[in-house]
Protein backbone atom coordinates (compact mmCIF):
# COMPACT_ATOMS: atom_id res chain seq x y z
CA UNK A 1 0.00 0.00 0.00
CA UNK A 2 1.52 3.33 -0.93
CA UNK A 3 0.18 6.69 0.83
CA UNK A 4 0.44 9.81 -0.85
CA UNK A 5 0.25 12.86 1.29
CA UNK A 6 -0.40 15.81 -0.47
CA UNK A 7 -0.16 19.96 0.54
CA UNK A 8 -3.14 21.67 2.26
CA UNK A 9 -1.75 23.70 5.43
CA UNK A 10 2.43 23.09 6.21
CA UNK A 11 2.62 23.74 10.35
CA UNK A 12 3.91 21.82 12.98
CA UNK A 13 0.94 19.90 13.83
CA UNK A 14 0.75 19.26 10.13
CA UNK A 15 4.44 17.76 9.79
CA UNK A 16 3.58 15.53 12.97
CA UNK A 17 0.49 14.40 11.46
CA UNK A 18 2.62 13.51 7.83
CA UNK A 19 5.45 11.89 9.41
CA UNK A 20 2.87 9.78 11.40
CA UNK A 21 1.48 9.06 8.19
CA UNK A 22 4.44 7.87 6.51
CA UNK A 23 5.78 5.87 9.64
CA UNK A 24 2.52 4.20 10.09
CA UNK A 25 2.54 3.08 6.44
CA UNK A 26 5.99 1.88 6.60
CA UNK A 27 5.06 -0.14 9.18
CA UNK A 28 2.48 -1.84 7.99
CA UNK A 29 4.66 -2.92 4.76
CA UNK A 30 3.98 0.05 2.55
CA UNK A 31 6.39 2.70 1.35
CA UNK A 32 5.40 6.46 1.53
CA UNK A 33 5.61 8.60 -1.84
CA UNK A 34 5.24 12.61 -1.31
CA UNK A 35 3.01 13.50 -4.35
CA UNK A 36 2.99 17.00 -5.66
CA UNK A 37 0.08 19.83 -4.16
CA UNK A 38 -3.07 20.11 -5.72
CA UNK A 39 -2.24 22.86 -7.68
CA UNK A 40 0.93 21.28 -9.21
CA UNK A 41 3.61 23.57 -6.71
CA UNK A 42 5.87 20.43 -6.53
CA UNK A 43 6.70 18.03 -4.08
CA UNK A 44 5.48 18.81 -0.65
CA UNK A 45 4.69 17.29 2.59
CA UNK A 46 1.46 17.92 4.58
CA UNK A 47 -1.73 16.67 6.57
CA UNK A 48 -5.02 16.87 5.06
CA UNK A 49 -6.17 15.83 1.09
CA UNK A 50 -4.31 12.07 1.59
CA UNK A 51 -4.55 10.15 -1.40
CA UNK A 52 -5.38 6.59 -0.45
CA UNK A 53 -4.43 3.84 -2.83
CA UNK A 54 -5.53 0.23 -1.77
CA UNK A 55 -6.36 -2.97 -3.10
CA UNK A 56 -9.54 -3.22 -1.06
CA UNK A 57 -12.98 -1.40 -1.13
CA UNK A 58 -12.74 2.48 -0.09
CA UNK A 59 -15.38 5.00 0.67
CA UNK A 60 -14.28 8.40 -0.80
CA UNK A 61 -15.93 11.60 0.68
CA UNK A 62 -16.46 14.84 -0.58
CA UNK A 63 -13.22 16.61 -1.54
CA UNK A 64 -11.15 13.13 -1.43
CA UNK A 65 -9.53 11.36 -4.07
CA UNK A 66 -8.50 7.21 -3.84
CA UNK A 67 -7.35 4.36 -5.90
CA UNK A 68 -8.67 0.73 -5.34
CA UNK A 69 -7.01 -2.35 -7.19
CA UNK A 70 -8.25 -4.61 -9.94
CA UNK A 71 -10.77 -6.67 -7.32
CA UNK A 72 -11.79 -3.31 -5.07
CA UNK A 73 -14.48 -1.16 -5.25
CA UNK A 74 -15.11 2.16 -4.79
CA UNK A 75 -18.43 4.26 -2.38
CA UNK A 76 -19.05 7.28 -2.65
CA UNK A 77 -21.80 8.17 0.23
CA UNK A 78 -24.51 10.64 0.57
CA UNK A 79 -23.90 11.91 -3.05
CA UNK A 80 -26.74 14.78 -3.25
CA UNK A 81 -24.96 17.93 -4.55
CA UNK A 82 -21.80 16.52 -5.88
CA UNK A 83 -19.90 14.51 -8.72
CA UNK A 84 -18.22 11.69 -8.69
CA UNK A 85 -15.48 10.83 -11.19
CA UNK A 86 -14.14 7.83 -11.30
CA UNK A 87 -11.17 6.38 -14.03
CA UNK A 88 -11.21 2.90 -14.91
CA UNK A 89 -7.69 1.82 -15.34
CA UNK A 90 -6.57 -1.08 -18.21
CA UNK A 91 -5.08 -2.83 -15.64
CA UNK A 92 -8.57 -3.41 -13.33
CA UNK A 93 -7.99 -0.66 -10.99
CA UNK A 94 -9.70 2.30 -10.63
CA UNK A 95 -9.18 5.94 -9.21
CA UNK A 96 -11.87 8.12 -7.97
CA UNK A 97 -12.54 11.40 -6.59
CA UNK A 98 -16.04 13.05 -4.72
CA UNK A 99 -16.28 16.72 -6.10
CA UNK A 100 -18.59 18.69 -3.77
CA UNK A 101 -20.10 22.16 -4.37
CA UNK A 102 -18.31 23.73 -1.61
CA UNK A 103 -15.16 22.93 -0.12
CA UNK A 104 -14.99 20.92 2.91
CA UNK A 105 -12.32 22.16 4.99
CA UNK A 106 -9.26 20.35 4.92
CA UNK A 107 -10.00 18.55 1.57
CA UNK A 108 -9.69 19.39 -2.14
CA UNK A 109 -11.89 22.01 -3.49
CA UNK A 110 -13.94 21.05 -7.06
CA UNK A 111 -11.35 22.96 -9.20
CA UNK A 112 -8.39 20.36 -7.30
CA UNK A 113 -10.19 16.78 -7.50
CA UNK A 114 -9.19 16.42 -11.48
CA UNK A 115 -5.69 17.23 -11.09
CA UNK A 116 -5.38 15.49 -8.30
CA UNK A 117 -7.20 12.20 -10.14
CA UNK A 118 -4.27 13.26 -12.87
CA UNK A 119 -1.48 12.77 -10.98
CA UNK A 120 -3.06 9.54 -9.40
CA UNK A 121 -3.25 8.00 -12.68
CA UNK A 122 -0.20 9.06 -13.78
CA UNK A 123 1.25 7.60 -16.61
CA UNK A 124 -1.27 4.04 -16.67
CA UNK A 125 -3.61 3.70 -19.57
CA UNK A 126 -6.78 4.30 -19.30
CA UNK A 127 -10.21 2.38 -20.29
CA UNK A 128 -13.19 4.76 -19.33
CA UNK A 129 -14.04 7.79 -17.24
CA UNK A 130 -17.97 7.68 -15.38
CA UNK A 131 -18.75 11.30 -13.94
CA UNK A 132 -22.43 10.38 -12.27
CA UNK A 133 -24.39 12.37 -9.38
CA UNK A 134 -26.18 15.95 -9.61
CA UNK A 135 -25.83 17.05 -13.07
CA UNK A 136 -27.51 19.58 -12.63
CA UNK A 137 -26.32 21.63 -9.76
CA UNK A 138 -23.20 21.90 -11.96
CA UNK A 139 -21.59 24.25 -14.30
CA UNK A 140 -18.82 22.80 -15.99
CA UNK A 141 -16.44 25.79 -14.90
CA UNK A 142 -16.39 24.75 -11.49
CA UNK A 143 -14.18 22.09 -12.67
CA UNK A 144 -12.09 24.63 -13.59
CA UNK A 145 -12.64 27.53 -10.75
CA UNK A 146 -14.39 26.44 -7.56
CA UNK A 147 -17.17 28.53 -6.63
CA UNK A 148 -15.72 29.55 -3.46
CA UNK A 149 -13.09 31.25 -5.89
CA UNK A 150 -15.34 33.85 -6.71
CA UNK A 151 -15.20 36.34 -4.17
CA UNK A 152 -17.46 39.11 -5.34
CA UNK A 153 -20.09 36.52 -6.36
CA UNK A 154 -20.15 36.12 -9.75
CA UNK A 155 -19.92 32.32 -9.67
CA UNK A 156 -21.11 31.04 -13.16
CA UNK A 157 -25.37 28.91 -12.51
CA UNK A 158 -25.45 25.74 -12.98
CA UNK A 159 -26.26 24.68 -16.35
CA UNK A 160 -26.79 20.67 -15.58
CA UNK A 161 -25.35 20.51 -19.08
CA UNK A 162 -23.54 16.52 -19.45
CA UNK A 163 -21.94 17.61 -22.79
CA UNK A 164 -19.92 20.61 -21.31
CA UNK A 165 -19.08 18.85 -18.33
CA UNK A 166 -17.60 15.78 -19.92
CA UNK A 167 -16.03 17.50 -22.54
CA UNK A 168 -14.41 19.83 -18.95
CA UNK A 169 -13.51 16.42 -17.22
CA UNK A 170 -11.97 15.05 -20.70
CA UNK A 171 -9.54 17.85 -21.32
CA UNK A 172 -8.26 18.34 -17.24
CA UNK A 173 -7.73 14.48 -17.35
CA UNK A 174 -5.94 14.77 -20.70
CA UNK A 175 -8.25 12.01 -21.68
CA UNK A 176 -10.39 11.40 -25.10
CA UNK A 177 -13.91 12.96 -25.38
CA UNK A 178 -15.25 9.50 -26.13
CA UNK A 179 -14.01 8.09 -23.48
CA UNK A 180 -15.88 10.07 -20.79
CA UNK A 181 -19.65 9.34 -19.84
CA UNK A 182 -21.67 11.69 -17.53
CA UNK A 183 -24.67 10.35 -16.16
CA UNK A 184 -27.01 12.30 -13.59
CA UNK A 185 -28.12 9.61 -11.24
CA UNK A 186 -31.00 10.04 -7.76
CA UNK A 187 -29.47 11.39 -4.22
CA UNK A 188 -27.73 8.68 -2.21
CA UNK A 189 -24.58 6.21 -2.11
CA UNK A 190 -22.93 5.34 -5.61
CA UNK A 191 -20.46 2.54 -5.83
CA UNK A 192 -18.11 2.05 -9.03
């Protein structure tokens, strides 16, 4: 099992909390791997916004990202407001993240999950990308900008519009058009 911590908020407490991280996964037979920040600032070391990679089941909440191997599967509760992406690797495995309207504090923000996806996939080939849950509370610029971003206000409406958010998703995962679905599914748990 690798554990990849990524940058929120660098402080003391936050260090402890990191190096915990990284001992506790050594111990347990895993090697640590400091991934880059969500906004691509380089390598950095940190407490919230871990990115879990296991070969087991997972439950990702809003403004997390995880990987589960070729037999795991991934739940993503109480989906009501948010979308889930999740990448379905050649090899089996798959890599998912919980976008939420609003930020919850200490995780990634909307305009973070896809890069942070990115960088979890890395190099692997990819078979398909789902993007289900509340079509339309979305505009597919919060993909891009988070709406917390906008300061004065001015955040874009949703335009529940699956063409422009798939074709969003596509290009931040440097992925094909046709290889990205979006699907608005009923309030509750999804599992991929």
């Amino acid at each position: 099992m690798k554990s990849v911590v990524s940058e929120r908020y660098v402080s003391k407490v936050g260090l402890a909390v990191g190096a915990a991280l990284v001992l506790a996964t050594c111990a347990a037979g895993g090697d640590a791997v400091a991934a880059t920040s969500p906004l691509g600032h380089g390598p950095v070391a940190g407490a919230p916004g871990i990115v879990q990679r296991t070969a087991a089941g997972v439950s990702i909440t809003e403004g997390e990202v995880a990987e589960v191997g070729p037999e795991g599967a991934i739940r993503y509760p109480s989906v009501t407001s948010c979308l889930v992406v999740t990448v379905y690797l050649r090899d089996g495995g798959k890599v998912g993240g919980h976008a939420s309207l609003f930020q919850v504090p200490g995780k990634y923000r909307s305009d973070e999950v896809l890069p942070a996806i990115r960088r979890a996939v890395g190099g692997r080939q990819v078979r398909a990308v789902d993007v289900s849950g509340a079509v339309g509370a979305w505009n597919p610029s919060y993909f891009e900008k988070a709406v917390e971003q906008y300061t004065d206000g001015s955040a874009p409406e949703p335009t529940g519009g699956a063409r422009g958010i798939g074709d969003v998703v596509a290009k931040l995962l440097g992925q094909p058009r046709k290889a990205v679905t979006v699907q608005d599914v009923p309030d509750g748990d999804i599992t991929r």
